[in-house]
Structure formats: C-alpha cells, structure tokens
Protein backbone atom coordinates (compact mmCIF):
# COMPACT_ATOMS: atom_id res chain seq x y z
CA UNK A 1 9.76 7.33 -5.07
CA UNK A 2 9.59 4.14 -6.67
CA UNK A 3 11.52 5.32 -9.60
CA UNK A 4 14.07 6.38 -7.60
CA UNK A 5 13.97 2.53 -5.54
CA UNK A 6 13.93 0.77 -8.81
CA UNK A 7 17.66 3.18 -10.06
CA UNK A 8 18.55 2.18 -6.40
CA UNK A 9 17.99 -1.27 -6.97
CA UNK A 10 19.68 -1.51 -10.31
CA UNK A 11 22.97 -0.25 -10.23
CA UNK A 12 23.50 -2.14 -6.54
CA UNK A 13 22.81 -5.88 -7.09
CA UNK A 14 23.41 -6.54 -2.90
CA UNK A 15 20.22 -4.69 -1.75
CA UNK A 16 17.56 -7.49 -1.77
CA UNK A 17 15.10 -7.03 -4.52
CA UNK A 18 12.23 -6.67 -2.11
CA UNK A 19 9.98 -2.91 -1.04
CA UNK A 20 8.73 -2.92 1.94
CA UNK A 21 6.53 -0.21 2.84
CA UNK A 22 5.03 0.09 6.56
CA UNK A 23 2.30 2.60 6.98
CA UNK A 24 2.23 3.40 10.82
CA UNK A 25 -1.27 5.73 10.38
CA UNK A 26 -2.95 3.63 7.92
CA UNK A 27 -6.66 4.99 8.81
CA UNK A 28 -9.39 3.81 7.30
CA UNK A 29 -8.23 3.47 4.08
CA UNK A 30 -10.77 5.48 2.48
CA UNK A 31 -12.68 8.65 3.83
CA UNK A 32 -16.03 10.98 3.15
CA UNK A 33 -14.94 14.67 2.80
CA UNK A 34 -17.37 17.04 3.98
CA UNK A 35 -18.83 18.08 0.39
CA UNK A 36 -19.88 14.33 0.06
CA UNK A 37 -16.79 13.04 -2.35
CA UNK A 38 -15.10 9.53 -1.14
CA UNK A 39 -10.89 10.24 -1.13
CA UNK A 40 -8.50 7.44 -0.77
CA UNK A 41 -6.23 7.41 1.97
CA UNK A 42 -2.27 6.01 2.21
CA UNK A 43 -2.82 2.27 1.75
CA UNK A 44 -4.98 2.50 -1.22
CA UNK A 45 -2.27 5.16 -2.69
CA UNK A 46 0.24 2.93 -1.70
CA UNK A 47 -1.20 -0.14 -3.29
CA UNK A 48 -2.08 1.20 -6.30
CA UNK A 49 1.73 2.87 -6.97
CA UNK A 50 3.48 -0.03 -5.50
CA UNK A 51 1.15 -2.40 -8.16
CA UNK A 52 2.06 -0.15 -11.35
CA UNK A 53 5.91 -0.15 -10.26
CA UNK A 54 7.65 -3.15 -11.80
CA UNK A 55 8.94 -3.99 -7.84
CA UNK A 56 8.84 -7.04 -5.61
CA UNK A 57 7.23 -5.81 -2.55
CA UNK A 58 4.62 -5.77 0.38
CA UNK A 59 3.20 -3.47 2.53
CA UNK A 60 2.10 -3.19 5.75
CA UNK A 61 -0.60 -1.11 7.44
CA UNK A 62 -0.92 -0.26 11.10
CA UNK A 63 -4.06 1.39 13.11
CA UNK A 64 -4.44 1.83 16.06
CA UNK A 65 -7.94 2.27 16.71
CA UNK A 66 -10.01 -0.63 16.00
CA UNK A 67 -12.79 0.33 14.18
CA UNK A 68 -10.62 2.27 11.53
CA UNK A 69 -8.34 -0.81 11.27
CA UNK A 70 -11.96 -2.96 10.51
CA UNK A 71 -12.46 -0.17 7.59
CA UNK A 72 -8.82 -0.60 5.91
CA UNK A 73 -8.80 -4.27 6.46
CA UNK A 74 -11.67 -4.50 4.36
CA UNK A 75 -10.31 -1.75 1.95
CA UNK A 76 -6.72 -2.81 1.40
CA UNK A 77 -7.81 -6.55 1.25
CA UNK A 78 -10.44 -5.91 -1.64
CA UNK A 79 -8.59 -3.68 -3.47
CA UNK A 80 -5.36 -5.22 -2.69
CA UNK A 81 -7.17 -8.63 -4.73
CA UNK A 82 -8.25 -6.40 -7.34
CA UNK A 83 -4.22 -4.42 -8.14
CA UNK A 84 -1.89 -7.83 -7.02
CA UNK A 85 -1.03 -8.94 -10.83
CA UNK A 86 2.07 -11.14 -9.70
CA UNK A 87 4.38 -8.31 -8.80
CA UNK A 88 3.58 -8.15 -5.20
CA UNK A 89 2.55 -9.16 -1.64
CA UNK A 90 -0.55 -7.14 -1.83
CA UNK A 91 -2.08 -7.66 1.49
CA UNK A 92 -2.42 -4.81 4.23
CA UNK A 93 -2.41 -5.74 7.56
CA UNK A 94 -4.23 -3.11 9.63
C-alpha cells in the first residue's frame, strides 16, 4: 500500500504530501494467542510500515471499549517513541 501512495504521490504534485491512516478497531494493540505467543495487532503494523515508508504521515487509532483503548494507548505511544525517526506523526490516539 504505501508503495502504491508514494507512485500516487509522485506523479500528482496537488495531493498534499501527508498519509493519514485512521484505524476505527484499533484493539489493544497487542494480543496473547492461546498457545502463549504475543501477536501485534493493526496499530503496531501500522506504525511500523508507515515508519519504514519514506511518507509524511499520522495515524489515528480508535477503541471503543475502554480498557482496550488503555492497552493501545500504552502500546502505540511506546512503540510509536521507539519507530518516529522524523518521518512522521507517530502518535496513536486510542
């Protein structure tokens, strides 16, 4: 996808140079499969990719329930710190 965005972006100089992802079933941000292994979910994904992929961007993360919003808050904000090298608005807001 963000290959694609970044040929999109190229060969038409009005779109604004700005990705914006909004991830309306953010979750936790991270989850324990049954056989004991820790997967990412979307935002992490997302902020990893979007970190690597030469774009301006910034990304925002909706949940719903509360507790699961407290768990990708945490998540995206701490690994958000950890992938934001100048290329991005990394900050998820759950």
């Amino acid at each position: 996808m963000t290959k694609v965005t970044r040929g999109i972006l190229e060969e038409n100089s009005y779109f604004p140079r700005q990705y914006t992802v909004v991830d309306l079933n953010a979750g936790p941000g991270r989850y324990l499969l049954p056989d004991g292994d820790i997967a990412d979910g979307t935002p992490l994904l997302l902020l990893r990719r979007l970190a690597i992929s030469k774009l301006q961007w910034r990304a925002t993360f909706v949940e719903r329930n509360a507790l699961m919003a407290a768990g990708c808050e945490l998540v995206s904000a701490t690994r958000a710190a950890a992938l934001d090298r100048g290329n991005g608005a990394a900050r998820g807001t759950c």
